[in-house]
N, C-alpha and C. Protein backbone atom coordinates (compact mmCIF):
# COMPACT_ATOMS: atom_id res chain seq x y z
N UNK A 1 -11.02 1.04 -102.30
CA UNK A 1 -10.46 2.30 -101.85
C UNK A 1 -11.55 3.38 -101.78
N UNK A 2 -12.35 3.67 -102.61
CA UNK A 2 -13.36 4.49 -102.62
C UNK A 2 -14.58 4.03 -101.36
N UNK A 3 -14.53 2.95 -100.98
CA UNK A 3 -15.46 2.96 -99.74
C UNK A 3 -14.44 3.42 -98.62
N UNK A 4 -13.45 3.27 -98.34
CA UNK A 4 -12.29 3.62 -97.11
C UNK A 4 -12.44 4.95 -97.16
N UNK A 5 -12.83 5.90 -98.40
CA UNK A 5 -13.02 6.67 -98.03
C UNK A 5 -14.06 7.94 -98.02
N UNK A 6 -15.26 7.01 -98.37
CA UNK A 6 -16.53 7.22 -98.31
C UNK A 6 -16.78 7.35 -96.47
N UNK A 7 -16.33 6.20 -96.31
CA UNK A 7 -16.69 5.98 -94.61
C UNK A 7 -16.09 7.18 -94.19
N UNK A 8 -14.55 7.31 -93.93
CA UNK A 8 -13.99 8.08 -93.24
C UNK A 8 -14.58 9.89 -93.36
N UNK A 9 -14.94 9.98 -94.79
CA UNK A 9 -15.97 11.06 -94.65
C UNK A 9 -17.18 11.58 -93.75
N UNK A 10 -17.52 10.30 -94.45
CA UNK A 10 -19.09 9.76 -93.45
C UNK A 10 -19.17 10.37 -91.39
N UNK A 11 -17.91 9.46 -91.56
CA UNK A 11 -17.16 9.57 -89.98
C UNK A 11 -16.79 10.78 -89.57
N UNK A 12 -16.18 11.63 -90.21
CA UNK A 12 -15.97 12.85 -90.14
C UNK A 12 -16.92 13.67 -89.95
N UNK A 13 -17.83 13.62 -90.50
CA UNK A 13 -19.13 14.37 -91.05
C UNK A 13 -20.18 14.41 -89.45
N UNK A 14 -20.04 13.25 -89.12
CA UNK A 14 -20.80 12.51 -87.46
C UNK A 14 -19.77 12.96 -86.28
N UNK A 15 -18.97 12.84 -86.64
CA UNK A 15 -17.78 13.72 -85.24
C UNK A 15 -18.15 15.20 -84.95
N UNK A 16 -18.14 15.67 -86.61
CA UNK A 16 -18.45 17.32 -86.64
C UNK A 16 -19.87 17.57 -85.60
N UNK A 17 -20.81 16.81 -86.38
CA UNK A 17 -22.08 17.34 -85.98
C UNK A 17 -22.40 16.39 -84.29
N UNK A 18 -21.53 15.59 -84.22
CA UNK A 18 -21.83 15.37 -82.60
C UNK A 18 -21.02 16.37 -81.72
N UNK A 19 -19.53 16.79 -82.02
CA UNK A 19 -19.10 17.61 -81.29
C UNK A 19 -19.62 19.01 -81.48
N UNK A 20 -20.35 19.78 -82.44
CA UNK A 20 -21.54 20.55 -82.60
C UNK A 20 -22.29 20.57 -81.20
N UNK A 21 -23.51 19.55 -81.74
CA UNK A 21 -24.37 18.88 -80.62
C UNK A 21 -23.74 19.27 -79.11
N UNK A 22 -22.79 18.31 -78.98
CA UNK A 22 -22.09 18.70 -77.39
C UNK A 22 -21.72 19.79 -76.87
N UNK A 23 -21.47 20.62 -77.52
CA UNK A 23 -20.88 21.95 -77.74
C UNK A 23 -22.00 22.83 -77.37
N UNK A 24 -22.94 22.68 -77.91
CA UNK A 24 -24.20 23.35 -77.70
C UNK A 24 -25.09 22.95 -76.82
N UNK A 25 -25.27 21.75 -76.16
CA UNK A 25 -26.13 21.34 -75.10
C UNK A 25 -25.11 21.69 -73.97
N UNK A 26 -23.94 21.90 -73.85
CA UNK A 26 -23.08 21.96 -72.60
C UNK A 26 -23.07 23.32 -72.26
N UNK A 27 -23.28 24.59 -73.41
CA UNK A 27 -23.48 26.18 -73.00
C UNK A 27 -24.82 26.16 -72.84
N UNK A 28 -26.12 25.82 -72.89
CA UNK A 28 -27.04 25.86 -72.73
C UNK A 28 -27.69 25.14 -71.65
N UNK A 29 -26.59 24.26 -71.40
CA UNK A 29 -27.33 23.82 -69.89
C UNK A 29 -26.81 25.01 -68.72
N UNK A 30 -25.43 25.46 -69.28
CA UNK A 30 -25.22 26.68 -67.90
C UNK A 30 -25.60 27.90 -68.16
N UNK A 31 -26.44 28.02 -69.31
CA UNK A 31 -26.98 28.95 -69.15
C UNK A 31 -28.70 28.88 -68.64
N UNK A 32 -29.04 27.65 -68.46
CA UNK A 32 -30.82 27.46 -67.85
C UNK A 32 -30.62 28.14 -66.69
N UNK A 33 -31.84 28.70 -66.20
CA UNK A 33 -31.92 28.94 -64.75
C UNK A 33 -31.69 27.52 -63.85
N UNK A 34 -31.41 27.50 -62.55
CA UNK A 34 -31.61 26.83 -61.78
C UNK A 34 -32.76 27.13 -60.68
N UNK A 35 -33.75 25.92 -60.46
CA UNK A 35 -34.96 25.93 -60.25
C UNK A 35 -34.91 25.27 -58.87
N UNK A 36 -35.16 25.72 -57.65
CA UNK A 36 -35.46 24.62 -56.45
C UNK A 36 -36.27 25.10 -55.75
N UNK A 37 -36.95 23.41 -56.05
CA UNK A 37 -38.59 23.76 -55.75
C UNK A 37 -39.02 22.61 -54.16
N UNK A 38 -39.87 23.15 -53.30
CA UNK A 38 -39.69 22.61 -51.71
C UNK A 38 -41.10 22.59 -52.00
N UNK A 39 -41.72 21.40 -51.39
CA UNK A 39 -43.20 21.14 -50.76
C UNK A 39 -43.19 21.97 -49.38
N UNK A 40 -44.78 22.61 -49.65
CA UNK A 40 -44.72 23.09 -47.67
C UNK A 40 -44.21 22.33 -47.21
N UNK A 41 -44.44 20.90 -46.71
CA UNK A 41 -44.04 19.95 -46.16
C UNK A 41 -43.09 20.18 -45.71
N UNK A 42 -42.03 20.80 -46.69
CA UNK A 42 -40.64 20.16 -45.99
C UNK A 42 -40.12 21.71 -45.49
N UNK A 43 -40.86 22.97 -45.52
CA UNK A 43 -40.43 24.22 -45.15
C UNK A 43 -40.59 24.10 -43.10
N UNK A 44 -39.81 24.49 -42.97
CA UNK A 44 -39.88 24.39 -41.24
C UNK A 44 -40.79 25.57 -40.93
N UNK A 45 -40.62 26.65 -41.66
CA UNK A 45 -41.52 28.13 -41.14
C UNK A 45 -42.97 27.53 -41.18
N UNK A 46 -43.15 26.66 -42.54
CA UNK A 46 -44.68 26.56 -42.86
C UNK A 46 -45.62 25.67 -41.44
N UNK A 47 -44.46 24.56 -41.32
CA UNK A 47 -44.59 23.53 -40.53
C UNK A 47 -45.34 24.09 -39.23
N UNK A 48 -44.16 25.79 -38.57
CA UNK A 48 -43.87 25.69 -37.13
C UNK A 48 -45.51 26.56 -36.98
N UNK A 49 -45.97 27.31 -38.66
CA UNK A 49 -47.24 28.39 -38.29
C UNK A 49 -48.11 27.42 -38.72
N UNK A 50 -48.12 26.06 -38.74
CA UNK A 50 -49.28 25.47 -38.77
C UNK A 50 -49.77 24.43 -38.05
N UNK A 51 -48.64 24.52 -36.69
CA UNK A 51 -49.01 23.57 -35.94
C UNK A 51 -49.70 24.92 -34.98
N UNK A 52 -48.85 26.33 -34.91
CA UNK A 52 -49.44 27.37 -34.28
C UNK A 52 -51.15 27.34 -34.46
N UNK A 53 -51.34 26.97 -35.57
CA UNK A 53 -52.72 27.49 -36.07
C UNK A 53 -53.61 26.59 -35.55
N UNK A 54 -53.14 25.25 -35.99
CA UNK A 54 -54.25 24.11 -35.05
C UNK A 54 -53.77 23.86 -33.76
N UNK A 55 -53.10 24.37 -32.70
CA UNK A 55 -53.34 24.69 -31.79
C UNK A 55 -54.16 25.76 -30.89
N UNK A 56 -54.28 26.78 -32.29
CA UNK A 56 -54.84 27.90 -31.57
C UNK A 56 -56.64 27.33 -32.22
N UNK A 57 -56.61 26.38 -32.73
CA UNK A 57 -58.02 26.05 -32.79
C UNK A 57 -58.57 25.39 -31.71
N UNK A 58 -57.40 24.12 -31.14
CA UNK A 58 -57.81 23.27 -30.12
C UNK A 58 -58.00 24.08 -29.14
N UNK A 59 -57.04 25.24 -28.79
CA UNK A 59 -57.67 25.47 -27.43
C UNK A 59 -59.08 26.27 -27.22
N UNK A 60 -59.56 27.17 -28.54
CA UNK A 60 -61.10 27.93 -28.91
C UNK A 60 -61.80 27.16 -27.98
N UNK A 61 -62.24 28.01 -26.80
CA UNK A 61 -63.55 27.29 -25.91
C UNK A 61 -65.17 27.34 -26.94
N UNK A 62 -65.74 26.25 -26.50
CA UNK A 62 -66.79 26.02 -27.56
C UNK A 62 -67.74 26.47 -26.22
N UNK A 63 -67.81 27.42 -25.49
CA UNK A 63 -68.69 27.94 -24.35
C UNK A 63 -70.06 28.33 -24.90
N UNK A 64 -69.72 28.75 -25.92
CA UNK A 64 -70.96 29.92 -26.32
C UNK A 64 -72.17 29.51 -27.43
N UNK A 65 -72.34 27.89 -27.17
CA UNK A 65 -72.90 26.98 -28.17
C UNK A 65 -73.39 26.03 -27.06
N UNK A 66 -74.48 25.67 -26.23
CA UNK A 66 -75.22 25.02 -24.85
C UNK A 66 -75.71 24.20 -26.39
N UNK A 67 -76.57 24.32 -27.25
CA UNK A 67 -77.16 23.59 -28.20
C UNK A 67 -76.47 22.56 -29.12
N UNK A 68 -75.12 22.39 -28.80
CA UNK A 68 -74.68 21.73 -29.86
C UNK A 68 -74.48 21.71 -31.22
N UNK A 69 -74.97 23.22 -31.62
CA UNK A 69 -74.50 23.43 -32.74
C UNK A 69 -73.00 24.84 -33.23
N UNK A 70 -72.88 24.57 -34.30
CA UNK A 70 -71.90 25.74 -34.58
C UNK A 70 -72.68 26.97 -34.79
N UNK A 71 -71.39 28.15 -35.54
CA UNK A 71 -71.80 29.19 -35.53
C UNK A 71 -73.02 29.09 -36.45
N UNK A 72 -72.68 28.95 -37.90
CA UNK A 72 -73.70 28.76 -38.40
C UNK A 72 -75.31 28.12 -38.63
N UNK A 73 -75.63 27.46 -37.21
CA UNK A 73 -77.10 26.94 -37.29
C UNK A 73 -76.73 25.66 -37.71
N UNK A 74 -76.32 25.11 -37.88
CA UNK A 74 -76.21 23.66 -38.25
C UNK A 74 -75.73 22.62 -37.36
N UNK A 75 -75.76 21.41 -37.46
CA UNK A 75 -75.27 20.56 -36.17
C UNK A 75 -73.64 20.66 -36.20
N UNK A 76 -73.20 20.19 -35.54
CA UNK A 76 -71.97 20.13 -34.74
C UNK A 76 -71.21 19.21 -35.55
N UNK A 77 -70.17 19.42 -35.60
CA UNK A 77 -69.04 18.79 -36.51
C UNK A 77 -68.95 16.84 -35.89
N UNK A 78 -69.17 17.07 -35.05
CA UNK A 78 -68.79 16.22 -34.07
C UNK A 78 -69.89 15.44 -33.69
N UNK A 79 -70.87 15.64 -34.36
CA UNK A 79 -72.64 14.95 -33.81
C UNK A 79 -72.87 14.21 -34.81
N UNK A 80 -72.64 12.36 -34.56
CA UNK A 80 -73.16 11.71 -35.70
C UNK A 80 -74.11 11.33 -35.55
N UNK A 81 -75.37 11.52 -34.65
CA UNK A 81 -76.51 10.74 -34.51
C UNK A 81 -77.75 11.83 -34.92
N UNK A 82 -78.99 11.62 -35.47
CA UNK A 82 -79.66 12.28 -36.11
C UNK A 82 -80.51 12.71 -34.69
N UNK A 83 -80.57 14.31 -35.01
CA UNK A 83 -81.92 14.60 -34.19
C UNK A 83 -83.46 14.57 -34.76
């Protein structure tokens, strides 16, 4: 008899402190912020000003460079053979 009701203590004691537990992780989850987080990738604005952007590179006339090099004095992005 004294273990029947050792346990049922025991048992009692683990109900308390799990329905505790539950009690407290269930107000604290509605109280977290909610967080939503997007890769550029998947933003359409980012997408639509960055196809704008490397388009507005492709069309840059390279007129003003007869030497094959860029602005800076150096060879050409595009020149793999050594001078």
């Amino acid at each position: 008899m004294k273990w029947f009701i050792f346990i049922v203590v025991v048992a009692v004691i683990l109900l308390v402190f799990g329905l505790v537990y539950a009690i407290t992780g269930a107000v604290n989850k509605r109280k977290r912020p909610k967080y939503k987080t997007t890769a550029p990738d998947d933003d359409p604005k980012f997408l639509r000003d960055l196809a704008e952007k490397l388009k507005a590179e492709d069309e840059k006339p390279d007129a003003g460079n007869p030497d094959n090099t860029d602005a800076s004095g150096g060879p050409d992005k595009g020149d793999d053979e050594p001078k």
